[in-house]
Structures are given as C-alpha cells and as structure tokens.
Protein backbone atom coordinates (compact mmCIF):
# COMPACT_ATOMS: atom_id res chain seq x y z
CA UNK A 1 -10.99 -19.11 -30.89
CA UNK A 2 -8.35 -19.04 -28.16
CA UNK A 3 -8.95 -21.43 -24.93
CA UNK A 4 -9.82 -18.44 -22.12
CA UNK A 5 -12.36 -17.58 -25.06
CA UNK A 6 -13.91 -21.23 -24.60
CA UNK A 7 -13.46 -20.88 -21.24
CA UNK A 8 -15.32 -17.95 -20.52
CA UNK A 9 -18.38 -19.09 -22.77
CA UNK A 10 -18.55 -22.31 -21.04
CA UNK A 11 -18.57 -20.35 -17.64
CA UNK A 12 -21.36 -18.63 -18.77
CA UNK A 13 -23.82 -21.08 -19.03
CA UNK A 14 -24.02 -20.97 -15.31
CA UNK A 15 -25.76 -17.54 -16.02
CA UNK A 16 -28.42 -19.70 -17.14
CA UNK A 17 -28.43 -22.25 -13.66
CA UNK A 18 -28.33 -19.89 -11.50
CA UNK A 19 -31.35 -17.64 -12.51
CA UNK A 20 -33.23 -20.93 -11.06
CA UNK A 21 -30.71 -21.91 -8.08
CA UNK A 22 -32.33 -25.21 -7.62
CA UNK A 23 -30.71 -27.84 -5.53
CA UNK A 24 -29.49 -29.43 -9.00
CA UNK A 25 -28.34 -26.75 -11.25
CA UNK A 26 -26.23 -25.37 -8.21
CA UNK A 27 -24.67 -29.31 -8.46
CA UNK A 28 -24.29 -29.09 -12.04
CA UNK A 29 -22.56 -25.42 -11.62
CA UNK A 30 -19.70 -26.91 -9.53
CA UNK A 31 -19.42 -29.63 -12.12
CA UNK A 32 -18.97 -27.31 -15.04
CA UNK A 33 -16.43 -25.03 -12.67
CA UNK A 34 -14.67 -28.27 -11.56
CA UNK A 35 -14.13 -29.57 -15.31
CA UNK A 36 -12.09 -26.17 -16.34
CA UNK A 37 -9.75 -26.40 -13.58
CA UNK A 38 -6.87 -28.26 -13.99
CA UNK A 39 -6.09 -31.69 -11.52
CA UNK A 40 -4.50 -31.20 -7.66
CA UNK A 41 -5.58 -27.45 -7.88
CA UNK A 42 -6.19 -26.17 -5.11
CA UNK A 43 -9.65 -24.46 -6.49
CA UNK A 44 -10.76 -27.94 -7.72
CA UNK A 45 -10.28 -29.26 -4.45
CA UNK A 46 -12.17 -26.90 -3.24
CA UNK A 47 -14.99 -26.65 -5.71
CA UNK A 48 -15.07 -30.45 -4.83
CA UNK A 49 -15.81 -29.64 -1.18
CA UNK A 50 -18.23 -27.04 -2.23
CA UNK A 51 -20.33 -29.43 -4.84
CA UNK A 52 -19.56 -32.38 -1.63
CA UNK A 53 -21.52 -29.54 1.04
CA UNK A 54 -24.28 -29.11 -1.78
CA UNK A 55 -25.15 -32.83 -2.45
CA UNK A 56 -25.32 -33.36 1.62
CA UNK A 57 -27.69 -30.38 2.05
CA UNK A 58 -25.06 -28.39 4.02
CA UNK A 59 -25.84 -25.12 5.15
CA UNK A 60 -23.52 -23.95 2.20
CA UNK A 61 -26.27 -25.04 -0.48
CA UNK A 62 -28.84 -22.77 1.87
CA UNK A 63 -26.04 -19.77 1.34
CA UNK A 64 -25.62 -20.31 -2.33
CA UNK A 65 -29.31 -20.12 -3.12
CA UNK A 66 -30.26 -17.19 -0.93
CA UNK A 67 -27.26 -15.97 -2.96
CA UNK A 68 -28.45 -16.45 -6.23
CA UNK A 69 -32.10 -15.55 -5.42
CA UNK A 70 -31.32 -12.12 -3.87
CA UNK A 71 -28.66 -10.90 -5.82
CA UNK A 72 -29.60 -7.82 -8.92
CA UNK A 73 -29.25 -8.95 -12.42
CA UNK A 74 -25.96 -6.63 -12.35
CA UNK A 75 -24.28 -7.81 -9.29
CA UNK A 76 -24.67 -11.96 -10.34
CA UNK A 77 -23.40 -11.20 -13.73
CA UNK A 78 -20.33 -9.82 -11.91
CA UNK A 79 -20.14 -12.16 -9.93
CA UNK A 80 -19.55 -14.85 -12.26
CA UNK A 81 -17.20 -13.06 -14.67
CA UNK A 82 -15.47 -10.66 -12.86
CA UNK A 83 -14.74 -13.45 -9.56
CA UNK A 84 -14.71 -16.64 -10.98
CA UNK A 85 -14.02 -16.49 -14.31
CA UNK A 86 -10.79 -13.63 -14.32
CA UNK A 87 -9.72 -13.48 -10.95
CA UNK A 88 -10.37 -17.36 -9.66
CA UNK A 89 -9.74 -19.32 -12.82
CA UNK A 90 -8.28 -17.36 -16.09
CA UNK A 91 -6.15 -14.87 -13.52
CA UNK A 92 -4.52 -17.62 -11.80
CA UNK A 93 -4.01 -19.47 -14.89
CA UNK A 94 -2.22 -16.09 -16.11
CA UNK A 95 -0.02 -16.35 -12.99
CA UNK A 96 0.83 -19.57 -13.01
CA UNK A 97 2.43 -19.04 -16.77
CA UNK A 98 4.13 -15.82 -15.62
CA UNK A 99 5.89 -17.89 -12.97
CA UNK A 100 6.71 -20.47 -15.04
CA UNK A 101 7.81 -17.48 -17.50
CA UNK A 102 9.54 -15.49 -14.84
CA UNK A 103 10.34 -17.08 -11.75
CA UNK A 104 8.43 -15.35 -9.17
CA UNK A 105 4.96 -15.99 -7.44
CA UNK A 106 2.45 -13.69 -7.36
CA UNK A 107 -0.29 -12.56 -4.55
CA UNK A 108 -4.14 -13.80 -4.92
CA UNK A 109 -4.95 -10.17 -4.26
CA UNK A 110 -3.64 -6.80 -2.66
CA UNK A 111 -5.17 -4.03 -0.30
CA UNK A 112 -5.57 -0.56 -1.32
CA UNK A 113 -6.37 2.58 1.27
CA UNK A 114 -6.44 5.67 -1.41
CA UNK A 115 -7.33 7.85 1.54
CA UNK A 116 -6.80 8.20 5.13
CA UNK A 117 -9.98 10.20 4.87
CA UNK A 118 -12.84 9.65 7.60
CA UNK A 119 -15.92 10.69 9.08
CA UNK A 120 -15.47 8.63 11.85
CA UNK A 121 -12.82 8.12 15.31
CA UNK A 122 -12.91 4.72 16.24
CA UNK A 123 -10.62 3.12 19.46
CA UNK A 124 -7.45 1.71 17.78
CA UNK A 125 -8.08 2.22 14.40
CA UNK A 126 -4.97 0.99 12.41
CA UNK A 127 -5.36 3.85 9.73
CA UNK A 128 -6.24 6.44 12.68
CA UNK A 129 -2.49 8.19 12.45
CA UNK A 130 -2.03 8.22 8.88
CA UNK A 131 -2.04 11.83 6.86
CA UNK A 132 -5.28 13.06 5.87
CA UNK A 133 -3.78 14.43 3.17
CA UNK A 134 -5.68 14.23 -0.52
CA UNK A 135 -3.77 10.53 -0.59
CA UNK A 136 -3.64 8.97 -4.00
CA UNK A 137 -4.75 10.19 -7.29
CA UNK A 138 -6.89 8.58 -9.63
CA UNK A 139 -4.33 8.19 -12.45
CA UNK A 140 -2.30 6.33 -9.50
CA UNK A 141 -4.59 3.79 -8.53
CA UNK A 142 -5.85 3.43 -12.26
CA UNK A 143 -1.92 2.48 -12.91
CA UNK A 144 -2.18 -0.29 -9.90
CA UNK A 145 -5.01 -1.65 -11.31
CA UNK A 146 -3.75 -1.93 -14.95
CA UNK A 147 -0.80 -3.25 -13.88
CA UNK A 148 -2.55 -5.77 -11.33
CA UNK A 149 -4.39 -7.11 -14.18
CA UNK A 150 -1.32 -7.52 -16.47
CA UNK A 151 -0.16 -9.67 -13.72
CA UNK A 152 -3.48 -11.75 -13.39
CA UNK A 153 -4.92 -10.05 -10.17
CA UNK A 154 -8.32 -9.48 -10.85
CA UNK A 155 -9.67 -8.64 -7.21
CA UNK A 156 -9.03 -5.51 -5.26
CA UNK A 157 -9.79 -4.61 -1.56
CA UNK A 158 -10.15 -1.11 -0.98
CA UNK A 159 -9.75 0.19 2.47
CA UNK A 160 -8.97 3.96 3.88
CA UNK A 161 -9.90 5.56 5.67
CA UNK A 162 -13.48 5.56 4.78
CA UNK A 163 -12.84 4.11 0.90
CA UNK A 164 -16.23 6.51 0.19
CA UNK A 165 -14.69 9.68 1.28
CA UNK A 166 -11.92 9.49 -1.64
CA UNK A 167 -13.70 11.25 -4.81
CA UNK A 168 -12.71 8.75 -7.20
CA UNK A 169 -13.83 5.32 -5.84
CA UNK A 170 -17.06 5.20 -7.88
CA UNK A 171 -15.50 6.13 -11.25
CA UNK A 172 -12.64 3.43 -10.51
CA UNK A 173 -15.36 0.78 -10.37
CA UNK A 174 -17.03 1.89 -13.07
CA UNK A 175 -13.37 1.94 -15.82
CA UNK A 176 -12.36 -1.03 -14.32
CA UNK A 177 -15.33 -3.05 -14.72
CA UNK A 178 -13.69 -6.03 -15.51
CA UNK A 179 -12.17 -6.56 -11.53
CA UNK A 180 -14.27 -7.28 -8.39
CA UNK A 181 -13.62 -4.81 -5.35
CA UNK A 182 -13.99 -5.70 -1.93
CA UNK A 183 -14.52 -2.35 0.29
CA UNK A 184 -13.68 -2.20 3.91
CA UNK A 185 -16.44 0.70 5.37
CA UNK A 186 -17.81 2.12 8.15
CA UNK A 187 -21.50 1.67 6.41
CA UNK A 188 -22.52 5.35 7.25
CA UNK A 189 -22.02 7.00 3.84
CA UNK A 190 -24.17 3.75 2.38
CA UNK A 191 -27.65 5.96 1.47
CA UNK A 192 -30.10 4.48 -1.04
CA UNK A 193 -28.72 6.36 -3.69
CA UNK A 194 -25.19 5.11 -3.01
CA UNK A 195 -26.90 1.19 -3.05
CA UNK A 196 -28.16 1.94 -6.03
CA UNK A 197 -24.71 2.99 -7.73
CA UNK A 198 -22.86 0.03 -6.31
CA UNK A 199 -26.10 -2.62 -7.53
CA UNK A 200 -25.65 -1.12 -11.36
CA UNK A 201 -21.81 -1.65 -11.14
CA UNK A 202 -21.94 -5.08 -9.64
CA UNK A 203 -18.39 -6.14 -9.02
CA UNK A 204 -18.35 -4.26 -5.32
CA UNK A 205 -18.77 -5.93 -2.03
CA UNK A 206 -19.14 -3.80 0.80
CA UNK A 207 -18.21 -5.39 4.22
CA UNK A 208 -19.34 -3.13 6.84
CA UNK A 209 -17.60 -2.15 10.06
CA UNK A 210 -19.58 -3.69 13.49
CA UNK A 211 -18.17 -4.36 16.64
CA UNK A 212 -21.80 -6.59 18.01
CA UNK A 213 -24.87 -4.66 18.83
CA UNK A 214 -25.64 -1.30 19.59
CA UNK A 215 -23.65 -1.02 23.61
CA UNK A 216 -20.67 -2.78 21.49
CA UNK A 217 -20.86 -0.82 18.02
CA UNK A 218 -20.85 2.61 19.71
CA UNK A 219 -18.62 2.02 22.66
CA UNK A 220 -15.90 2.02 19.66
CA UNK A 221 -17.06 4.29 16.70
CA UNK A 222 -19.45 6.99 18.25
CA UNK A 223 -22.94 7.64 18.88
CA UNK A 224 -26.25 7.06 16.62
CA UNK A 225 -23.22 4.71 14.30
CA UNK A 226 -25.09 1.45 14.95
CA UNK A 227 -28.28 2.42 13.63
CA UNK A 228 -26.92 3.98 10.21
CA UNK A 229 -25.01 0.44 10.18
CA UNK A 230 -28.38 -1.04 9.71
CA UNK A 231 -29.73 1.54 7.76
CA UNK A 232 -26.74 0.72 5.21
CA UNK A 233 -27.23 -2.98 5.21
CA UNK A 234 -31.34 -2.48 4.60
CA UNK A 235 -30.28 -0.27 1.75
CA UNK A 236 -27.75 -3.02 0.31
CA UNK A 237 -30.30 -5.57 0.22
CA UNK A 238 -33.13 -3.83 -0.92
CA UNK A 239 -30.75 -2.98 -4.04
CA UNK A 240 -29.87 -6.58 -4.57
CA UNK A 241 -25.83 -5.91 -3.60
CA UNK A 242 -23.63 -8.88 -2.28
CA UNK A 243 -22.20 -7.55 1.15
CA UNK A 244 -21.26 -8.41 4.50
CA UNK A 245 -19.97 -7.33 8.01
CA UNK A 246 -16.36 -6.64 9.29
CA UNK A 247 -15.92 -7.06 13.24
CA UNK A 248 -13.13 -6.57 15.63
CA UNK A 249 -12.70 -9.07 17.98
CA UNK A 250 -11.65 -7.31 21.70
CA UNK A 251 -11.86 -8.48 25.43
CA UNK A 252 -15.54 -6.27 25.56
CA UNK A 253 -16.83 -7.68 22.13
CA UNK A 254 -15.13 -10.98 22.06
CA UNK A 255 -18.29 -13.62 23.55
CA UNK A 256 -20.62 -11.17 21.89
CA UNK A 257 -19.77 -11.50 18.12
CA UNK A 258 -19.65 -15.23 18.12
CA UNK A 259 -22.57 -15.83 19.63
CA UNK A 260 -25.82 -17.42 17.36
CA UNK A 261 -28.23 -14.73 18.27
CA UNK A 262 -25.22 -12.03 16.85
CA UNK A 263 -24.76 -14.80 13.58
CA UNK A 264 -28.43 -14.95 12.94
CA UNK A 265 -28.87 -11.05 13.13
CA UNK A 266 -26.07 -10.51 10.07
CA UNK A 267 -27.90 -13.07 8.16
CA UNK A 268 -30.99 -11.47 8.53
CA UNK A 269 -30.10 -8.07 7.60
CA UNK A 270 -28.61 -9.69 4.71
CA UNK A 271 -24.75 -10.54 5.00
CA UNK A 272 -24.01 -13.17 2.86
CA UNK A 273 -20.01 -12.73 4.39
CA UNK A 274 -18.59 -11.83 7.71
CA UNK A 275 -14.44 -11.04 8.55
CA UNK A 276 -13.52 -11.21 12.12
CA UNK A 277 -10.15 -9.75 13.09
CA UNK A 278 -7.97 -9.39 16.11
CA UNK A 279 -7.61 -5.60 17.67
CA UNK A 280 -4.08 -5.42 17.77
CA UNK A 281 -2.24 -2.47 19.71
CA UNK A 282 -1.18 -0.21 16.89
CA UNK A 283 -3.34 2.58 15.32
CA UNK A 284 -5.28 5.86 17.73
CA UNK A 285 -4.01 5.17 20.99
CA UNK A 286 -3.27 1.65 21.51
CA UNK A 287 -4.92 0.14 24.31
CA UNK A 288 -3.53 -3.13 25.33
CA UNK A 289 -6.47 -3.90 27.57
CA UNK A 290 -8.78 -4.44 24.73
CA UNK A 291 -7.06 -7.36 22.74
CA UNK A 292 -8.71 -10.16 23.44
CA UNK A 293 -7.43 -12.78 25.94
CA UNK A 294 -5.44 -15.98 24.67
CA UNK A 295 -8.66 -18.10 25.85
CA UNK A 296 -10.68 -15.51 24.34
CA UNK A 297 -9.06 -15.70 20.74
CA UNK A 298 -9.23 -19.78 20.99
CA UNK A 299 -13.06 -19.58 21.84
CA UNK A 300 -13.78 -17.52 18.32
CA UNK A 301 -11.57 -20.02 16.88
CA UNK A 302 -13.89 -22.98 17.65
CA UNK A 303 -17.05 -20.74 17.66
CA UNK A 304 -16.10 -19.71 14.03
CA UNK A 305 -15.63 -23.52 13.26
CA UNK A 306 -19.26 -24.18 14.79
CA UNK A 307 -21.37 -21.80 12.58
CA UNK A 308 -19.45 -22.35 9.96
CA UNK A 309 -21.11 -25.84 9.77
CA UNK A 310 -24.56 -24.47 11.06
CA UNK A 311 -25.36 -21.66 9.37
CA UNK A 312 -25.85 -20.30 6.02
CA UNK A 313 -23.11 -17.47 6.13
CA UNK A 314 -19.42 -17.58 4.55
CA UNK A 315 -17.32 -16.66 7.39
CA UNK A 316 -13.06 -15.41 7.34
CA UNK A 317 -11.07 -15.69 10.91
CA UNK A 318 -7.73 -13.47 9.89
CA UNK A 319 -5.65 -15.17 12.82
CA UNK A 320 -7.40 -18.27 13.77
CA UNK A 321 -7.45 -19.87 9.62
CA UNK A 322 -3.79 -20.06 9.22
CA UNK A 323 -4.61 -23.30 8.42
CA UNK A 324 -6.69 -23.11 5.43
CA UNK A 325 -4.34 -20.33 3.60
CA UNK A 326 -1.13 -21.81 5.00
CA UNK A 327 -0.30 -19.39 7.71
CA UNK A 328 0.90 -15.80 7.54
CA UNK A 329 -0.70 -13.90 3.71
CA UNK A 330 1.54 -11.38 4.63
CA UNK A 331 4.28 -10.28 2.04
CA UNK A 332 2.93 -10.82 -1.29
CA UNK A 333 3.57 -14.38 -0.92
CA UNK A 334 2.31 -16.77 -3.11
CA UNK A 335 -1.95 -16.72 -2.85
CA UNK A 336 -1.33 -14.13 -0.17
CA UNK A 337 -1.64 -10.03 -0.34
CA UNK A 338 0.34 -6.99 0.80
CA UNK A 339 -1.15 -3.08 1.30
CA UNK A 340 -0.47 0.02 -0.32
CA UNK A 341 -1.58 3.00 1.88
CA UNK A 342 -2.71 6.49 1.13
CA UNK A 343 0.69 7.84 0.74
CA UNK A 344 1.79 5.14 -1.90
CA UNK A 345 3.80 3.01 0.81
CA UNK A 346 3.64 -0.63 0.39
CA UNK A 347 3.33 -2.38 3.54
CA UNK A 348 3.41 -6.09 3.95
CA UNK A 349 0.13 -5.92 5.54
CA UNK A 350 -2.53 -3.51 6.99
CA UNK A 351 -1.35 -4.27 10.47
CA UNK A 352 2.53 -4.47 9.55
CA UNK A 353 2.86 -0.63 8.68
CA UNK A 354 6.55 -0.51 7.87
CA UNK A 355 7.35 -0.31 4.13
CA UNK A 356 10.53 0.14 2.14
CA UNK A 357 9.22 0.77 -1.33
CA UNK A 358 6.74 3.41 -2.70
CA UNK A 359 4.66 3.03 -5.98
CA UNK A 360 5.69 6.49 -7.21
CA UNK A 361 8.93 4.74 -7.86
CA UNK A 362 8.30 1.46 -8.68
CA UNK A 363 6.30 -0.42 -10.87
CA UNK A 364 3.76 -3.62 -8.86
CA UNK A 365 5.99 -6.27 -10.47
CA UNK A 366 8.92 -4.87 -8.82
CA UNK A 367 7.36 -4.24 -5.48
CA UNK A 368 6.19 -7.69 -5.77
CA UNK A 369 9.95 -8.80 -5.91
CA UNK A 370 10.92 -6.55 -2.98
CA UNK A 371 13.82 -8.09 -0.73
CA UNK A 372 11.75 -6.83 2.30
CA UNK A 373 8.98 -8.85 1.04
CA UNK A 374 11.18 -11.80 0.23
CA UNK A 375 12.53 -12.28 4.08
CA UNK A 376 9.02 -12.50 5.24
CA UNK A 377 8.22 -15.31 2.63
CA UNK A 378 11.70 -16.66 3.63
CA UNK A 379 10.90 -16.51 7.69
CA UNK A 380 7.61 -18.14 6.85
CA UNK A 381 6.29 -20.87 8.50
CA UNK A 382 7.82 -18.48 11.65
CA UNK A 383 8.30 -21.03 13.92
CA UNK A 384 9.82 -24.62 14.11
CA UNK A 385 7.01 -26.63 14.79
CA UNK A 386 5.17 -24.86 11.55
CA UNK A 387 2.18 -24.11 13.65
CA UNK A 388 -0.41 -22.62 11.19
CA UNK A 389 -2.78 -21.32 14.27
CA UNK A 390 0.05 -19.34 15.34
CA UNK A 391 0.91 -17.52 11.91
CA UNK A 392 0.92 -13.53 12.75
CA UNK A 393 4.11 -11.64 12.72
CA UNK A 394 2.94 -9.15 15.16
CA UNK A 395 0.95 -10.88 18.06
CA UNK A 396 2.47 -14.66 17.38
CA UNK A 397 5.64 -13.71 16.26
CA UNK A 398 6.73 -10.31 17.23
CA UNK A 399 10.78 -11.51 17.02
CA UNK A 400 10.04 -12.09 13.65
CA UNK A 401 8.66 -8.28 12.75
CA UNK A 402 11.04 -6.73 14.87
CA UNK A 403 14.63 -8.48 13.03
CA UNK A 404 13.25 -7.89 9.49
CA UNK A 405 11.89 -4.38 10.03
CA UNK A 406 15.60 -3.54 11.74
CA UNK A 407 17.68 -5.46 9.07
CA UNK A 408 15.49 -3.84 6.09
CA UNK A 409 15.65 -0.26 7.93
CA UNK A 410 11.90 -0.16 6.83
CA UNK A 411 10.42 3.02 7.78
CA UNK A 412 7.20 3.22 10.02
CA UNK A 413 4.10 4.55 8.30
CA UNK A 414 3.58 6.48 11.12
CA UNK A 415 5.78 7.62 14.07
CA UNK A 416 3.72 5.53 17.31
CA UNK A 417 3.54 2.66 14.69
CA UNK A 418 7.54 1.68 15.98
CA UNK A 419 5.63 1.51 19.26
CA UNK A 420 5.56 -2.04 18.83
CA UNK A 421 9.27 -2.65 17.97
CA UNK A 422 10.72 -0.25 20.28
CA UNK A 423 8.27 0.40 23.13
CA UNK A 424 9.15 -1.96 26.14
CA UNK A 425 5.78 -2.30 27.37
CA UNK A 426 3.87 -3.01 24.32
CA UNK A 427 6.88 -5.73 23.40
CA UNK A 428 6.91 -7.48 26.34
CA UNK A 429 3.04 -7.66 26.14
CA UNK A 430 3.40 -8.84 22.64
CA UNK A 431 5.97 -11.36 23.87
CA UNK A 432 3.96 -12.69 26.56
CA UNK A 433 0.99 -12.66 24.39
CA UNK A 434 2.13 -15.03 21.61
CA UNK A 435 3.54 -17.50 24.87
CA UNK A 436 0.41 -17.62 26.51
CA UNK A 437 -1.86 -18.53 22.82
CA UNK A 438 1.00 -20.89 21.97
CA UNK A 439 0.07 -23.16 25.21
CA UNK A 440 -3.18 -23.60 23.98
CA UNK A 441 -2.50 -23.85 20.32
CA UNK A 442 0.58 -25.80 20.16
CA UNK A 443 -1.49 -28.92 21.67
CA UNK A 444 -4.46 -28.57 19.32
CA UNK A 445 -1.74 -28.06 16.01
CA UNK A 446 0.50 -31.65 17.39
CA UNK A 447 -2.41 -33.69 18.20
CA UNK A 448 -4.25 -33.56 14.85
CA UNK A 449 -3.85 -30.52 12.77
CA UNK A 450 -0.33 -30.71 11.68
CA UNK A 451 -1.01 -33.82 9.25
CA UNK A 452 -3.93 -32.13 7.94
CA UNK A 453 -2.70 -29.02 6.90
CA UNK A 454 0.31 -27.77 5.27
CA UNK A 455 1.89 -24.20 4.62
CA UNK A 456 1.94 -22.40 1.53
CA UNK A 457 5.32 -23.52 0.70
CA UNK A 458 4.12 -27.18 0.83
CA UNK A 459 0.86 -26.60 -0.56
CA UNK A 460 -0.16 -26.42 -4.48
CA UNK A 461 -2.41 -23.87 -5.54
C-alpha cells in the first residue's frame, strides 16, 4: 500500500467527525490534518491557527460547524477528498516532487472563462469586450484539466462570461469528479433544478455576483437581478451546496459591503465565503469615477480585518491580503494562479488581459514556464520597500504592467484593454492612484507589518 493510499484513508476518518461537528471532533480533525503534513509547511501552520481559533471558541469554530451541519452528504464528501485531501495535501505534495524533479514551481490553482457568454451587462465588466464566440470546446478544457492534475492542481475556478451559459460546464464536473471547481456567477441561471445538479456533484462552489443590496446590485447588473440573487442563494442552501458571494468594491458600494448589517445578511442567506475585489478601469466602458477612493480601499482593508474576527464567514480581500499570499498571485507564480480566457489566451490574471501564449499551441507545463510569466515572478515584490498591501500590477504598480507587456509585445485580449498602457488619462489616473494608496499604506507596512509578513519568494509553502 503506497503512502497517498495511507494518506487518503487516514483523511477519511474525518468523514466520521464531522457527521457530529462537535466542538471536539472538529479539534481532533485539525489534529489528524496537522499530523500528515510535513514540518514549517505552510498548511500546518495554518491548520495550527485553525485548530488555535477552534480551542478559543473563535468565530471560525461557529463557521466550521454550520459548515458541517448544513452541507448534503455529496457536497462534504467532496469536500474532504476532492479539497483537502488532492488539491491541499497529496497535490501539493505532487508539486513539490515535480520541482524538486524539474526545477520549476507550480501555481496553487488557475482561472478558466470557457465562454464570454452572458445573460447579463454589468458597468465595467472585465470579460464585457471579449468575443461571444462558441469559446472553448469541451475536449479543450477536458485537456487543461488532465493536464492540471498531472501537475498536482486539483482546484479549478471557472469564470466567463456566465460559466452556466457554456453547454459543457455540468458534464465537466461530473468526468472530472476528482477536482473541486470554484464558479464565478451572476446567480440568475441558479433554479432549483440547477441546485440540485450541483448538490449531487459536490465538488462546485458557486460564489455569486452582488454589489450590496438591492439600489447597489441593480445600479450595476440590471433590473429585477437582486431578487433572483436571493432566489439562487435560497435554492443553494435548501440543496445543502457550499457557496458564497462575489462583490465589487466601487466609490457607490464601497461603505455598503463592509458594513455588519450587509455581513450578517450573506450569512443568513447562507454564504459560508465572500470575495471582495477592486473595480478596476478595464472591461465595458471604463469609468474611472467608480474605483473606489485610496481612503475608501484602506477602510475595507480594516473592515475586512474586523469581521473576520467577529463573524462566522471566511472572507478573501484580492488587493488588501497581499500579505497573507505574499503579494501579487499573478503569473503562475509559486501558490499563485494565471487565466485562460474563452479564446484559449493565457493571461497572467483576469484583470491583466495581455497574453503571449495560447493553449491550442502549448501544452499547461509549458505555459507555466512562459518567459512572460517569468518577468512578472522576477519583478515581484514590485517595489523596493516589498510592500505586500501594495502588490497589484495594474492599480499599485502600473510601471510594472506597462514595461513587461511592451518588452514581451503581449497582445491585448481586447482592443480598449491597451487603454490602460497607452491611454494618457487612464495612466496618469493609474499613476496617481497607486501614489495616493501608497501614503497610507507605506506607514501601516514600516511600522509593523513588514516583520510579520514575508513575500512568496521568502516564504515556504
């Protein structure tokens, strides 16, 4: 019996804690998890913190038994062996021998959009210009994920586009039942029929599209959106599904979305996750009145912080937790992602559309290798001072975007996408932009931060 064999069987006794998540067996879980992992991993450490938050009654024990409790029969089982046991412990393992093996590092994860395909026109959208053409074919994105799991990357985020609109997303669950998905969706294609699917297939985790409450939500993606949001999430947790929301932080929305009473409203519709992101000006129409303020970024920033200690909810801040992934993900850096969009470009990141290699022409392990790829990872931490709250190539670093993309010759993924290379407004916005946030997180980084946290370079994983 080989040791991922052992492994997996001794991961599987938490099937058997977790059908009662007591205060104990939850303990004991992080115990077993801890044991399996080797020493000065980064997962150990933070299994350590997790098991640490569950002995001191920390709102993360509250989140982990709601978890547990709610969750179908289909969609624990998943999560267990399709998350923890191949993609957080026996996937990374794999990586770590190929690098050993091969001299590379390889990304935690990586984005696909199959199709630019929506029902929807939301303000800024970053996929709003891309062709609405049929996008990728099955046998393409079957190849990715093959190939993905040769390399020990075992979760997926799907984005579009609406990910529902492309014809194949269900059946690609369903073969590749051995991965976890993460889709990125506008909630309004979610019927009871549709929860149903996604609660037998288990290893999907919807996170769907809000911008705050109804004025907020519709303002950006149309009328009578807000309520089929809710109608989505009710039919997610009736079904037993692990989900969450997805919200765009602008100068309208900004206060809203991290306030409590907006917190405690996703946690009672069910959202066991939330992502906030920045609107940056690329995508339908770029409007730079809308990204939030400097101040306005920095107040999420702490309000994220806040709840996060509060409340039972697992919440992601794309900009604002440089710190805890080691700045910029971008570039298939080590622990970090890139994005393949619906035309088979692969981008360095959703909001970095430029590209230089396709995956009709390439295999994963060679994009993973790309030179264009490797001068972000080389640029990276951007600045001097290795500021981790300052970690974006676009809105903290624009110099940065604009001398790789122009040495590289990348091509745009869309024509107003060079808009923020070549277009003299939207530069010197971006330019006085990352100035302004740097005044107000340089001090908080110097003062405290910078011996706490380390970039991914410096970090081990």
């Amino acid at each position: 019996m080989n040791t991922d064999t052992i492994k997996r069987r001794t991961i599987r006794r938490l099937m058997n804690l977790i059908l009662q998540p007591s205060d104990e067996n939850l303990i004991q879980m992080t115990n077993v998890i801890e044991r399996l992992i080797p020493k000065n991993d980064a997962v150990r450490n933070i299994t350590s913190s997790i098991r640490k938050a569950f002995e001191e009654n920390r709102p993360e024990l509250i989140l982990a038994k709601n978890l547990f409790s709610r969750l179908s029969k289909d969609s624990k089982d998943k999560l267990i062996d399709n998350f923890f046991i191949n993609a957080v412990i026996l996937g990374k393992q794999h990586k770590n021998k190929l690098t050993k093996k091969l001299g590379i590092y390889f990304p935690w994860f990586f984005v696909i959009s199959p199709s630019a395909k929506c029902n929807l026109h939301c303000t800024g959208c970053y996929a709003s210009e891309y062709d609405k053409n049929e996008g990728l074919s099955f046998e393409e994105v079957d190849r990715l994920l093959t190939e993905a799991k040769q390399l020990g990357i075992y979760f997926i985020t799907i984005s579009g586009g609406e990910p529902f609109f492309w014809p194949h997303l269900l059946r690609i669950f369903e073969k590749h039942n051995d991965m976890y998905f993460q889709t990125y969706t506008n909630g309004t294609l979610i019927d009871k029929d549709l929860a149903k699917k996604l609660a037998k297939l288990g290893n999907v985790v919807p996170a769907i599209s809000v911008e705050g409450f109804e004025n907020e939500t519709e303002f950006r993606r149309g009328n009578g959106v807000y309520h089929k949001v809710l109608q989505a999430m009710d039919n997610l947790k009736e079904e037993g599904v692990l989900f969450g929301f997805s919200v765009t932080a602008t100068r309208l929305n900004s206060d809203k979305i991290a306030s409590d009473e907006f917190i405690d409203f996703m946690i009672e519709k069910g959202c066991f996750i939330g992502w906030y992101f920045q609107y940056v000006p690329i995508g339908r129409k770029p409007d730079l009145s809308l990204m939030a303020t400097p101040e306005q970024r920095n107040h999420l920033r702490l309000r994220v912080n806040e709840i996060r200690n509060t409340k039972p909810i697992f919440l992601g801040d794309f900009w604002n937790d440089g710190p805890y992934v080691g700045g910029c993900l971008s570039g298939a850096r080590r622990a970090g992602y890139f994005h393949i969009n619906c035309n088979g470009d692969v981008e360095p990141c959703v909001f970095l559309q430029f590209s230089v290699d396709n995956i009709r022409n390439k295999s994963l392990l060679e994009i993973i290798q790309s030179p264009f790829f490797k001068a972000f990872q080389e640029a990276q931490p951007y600045r001097e001072n290795k500021n981790l709250l300052t970690p974006c190539a676009l809105i903290d670093n624009p110099q940065v975007l604009r001398e790789i993309v122009k040495k590289y010759n990348a091509k745009p993924s869309y024509p107003s996408v060079e808009n923020v290379i070549y277009d003299k407004e939207i530069c010197q916005f971006l330019d006085n932009y990352s100035q302004e946030y740097r005044k107000l997180a340089d001090p908080v980084w110097e003062n405290g931060l910078s011996a706490k946290y380390f970039n991914w370079k410096e970090k081990k994983y």
